[in-house]
C-alpha atoms as a PDB file:
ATOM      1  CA  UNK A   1     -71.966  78.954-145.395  1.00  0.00           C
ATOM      2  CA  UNK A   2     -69.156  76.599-146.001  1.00  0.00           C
ATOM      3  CA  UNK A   3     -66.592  78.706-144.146  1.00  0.00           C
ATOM      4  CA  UNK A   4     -68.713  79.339-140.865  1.00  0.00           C
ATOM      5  CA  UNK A   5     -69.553  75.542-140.949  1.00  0.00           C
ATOM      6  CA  UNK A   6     -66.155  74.731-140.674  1.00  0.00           C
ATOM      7  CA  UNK A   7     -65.277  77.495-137.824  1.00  0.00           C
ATOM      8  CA  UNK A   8     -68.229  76.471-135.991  1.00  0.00           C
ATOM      9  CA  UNK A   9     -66.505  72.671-136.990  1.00  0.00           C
ATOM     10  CA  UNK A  10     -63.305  73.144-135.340  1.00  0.00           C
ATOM     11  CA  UNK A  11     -64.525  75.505-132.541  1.00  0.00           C
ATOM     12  CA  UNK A  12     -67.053  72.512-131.285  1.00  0.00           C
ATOM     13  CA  UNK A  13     -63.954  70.077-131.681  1.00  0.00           C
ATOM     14  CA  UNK A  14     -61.607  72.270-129.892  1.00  0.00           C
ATOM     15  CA  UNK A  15     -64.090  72.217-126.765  1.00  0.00           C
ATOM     16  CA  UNK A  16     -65.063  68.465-126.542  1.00  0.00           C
ATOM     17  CA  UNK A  17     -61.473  67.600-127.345  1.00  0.00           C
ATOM     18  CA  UNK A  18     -59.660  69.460-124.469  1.00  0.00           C
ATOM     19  CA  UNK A  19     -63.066  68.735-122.100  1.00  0.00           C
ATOM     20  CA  UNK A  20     -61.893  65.108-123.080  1.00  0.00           C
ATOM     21  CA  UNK A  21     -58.609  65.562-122.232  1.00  0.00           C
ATOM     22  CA  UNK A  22     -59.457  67.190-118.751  1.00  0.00           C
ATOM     23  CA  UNK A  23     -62.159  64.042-117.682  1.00  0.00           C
ATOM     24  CA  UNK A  24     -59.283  61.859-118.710  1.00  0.00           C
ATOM     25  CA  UNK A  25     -56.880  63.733-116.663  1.00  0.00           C
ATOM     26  CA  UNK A  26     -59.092  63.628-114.118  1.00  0.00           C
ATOM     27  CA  UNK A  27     -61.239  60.012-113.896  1.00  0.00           C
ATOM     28  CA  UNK A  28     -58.769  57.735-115.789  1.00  0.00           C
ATOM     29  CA  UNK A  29     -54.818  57.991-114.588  1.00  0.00           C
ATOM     30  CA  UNK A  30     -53.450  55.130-117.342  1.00  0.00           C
ATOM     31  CA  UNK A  31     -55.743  55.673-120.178  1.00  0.00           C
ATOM     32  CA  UNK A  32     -53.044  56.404-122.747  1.00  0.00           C
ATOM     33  CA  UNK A  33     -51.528  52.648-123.678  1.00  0.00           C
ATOM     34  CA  UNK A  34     -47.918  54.768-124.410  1.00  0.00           C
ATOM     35  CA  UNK A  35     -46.384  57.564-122.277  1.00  0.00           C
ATOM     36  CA  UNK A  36     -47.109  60.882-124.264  1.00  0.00           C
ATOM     37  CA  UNK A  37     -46.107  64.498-123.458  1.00  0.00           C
ATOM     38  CA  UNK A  38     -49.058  67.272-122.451  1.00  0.00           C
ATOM     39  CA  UNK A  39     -48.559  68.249-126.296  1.00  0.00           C
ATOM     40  CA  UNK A  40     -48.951  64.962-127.469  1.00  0.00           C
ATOM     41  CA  UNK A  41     -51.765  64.387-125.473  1.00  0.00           C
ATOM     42  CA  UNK A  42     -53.455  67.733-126.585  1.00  0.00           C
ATOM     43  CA  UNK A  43     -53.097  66.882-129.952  1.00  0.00           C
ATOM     44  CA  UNK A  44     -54.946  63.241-129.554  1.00  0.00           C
ATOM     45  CA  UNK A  45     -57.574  64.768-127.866  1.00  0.00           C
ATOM     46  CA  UNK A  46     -58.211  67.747-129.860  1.00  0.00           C
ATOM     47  CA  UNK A  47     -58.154  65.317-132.889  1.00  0.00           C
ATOM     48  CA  UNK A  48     -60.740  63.148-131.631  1.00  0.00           C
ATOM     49  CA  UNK A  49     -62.738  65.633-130.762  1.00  0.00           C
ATOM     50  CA  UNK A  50     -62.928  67.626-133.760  1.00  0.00           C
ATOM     51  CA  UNK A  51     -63.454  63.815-136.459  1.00  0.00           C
ATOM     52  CA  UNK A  52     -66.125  62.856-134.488  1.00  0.00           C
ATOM     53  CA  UNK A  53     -69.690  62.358-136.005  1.00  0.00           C
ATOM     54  CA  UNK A  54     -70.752  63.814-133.065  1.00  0.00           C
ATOM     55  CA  UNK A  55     -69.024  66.724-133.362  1.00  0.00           C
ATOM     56  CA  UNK A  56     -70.031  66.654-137.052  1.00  0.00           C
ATOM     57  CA  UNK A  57     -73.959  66.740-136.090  1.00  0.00           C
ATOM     58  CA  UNK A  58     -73.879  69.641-133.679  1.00  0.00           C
ATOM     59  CA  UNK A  59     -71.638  71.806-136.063  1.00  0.00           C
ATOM     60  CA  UNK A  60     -74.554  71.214-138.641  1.00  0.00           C
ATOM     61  CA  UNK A  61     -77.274  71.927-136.347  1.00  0.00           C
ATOM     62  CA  UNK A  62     -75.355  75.455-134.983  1.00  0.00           C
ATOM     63  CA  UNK A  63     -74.233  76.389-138.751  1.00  0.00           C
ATOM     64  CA  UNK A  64     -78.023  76.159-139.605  1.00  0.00           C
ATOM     65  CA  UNK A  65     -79.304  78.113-136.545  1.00  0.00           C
ATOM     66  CA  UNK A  66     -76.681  80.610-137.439  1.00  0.00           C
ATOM     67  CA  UNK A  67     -77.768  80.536-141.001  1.00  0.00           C
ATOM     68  CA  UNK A  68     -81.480  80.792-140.287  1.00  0.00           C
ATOM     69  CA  UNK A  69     -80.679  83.614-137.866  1.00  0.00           C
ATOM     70  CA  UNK A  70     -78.947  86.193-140.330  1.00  0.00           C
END
């Protein structure tokens, strides 16, 4: 349970993180207060998306749909 709470985790974090990076991209030209590189930028995102008590609730809620489904 532990182990497909974390995938699920990480997977969720993954997503928000580079959907944040693209709305950035996208909306808000200067956001960054430094000049970063696409890797550094990547990184920032993905991090933020994945410690995120958002993130954190809907991991829990798909780890226990996935648990109450098998």
């Amino acid at each position: 349970m532990i182990a497909t709470f974390i995938l699920i985790h990480f997977l969720v974090g993954s997503i928000r993180g580079f959907y944040r990076y693209l709305m950035i991209e996208k909306h808000q030209y200067n956001y960054y207060d430094h000049s970063m590189t696409l890797i550094g930028k990547l990184a920032h995102n993905l991090l933020y998306g994945t410690i995120n008590s958002t993130t954190f609730l809907i991991s829990v809620c798909l780890s226990v749909l996935a648990f109450l489904t098998l």
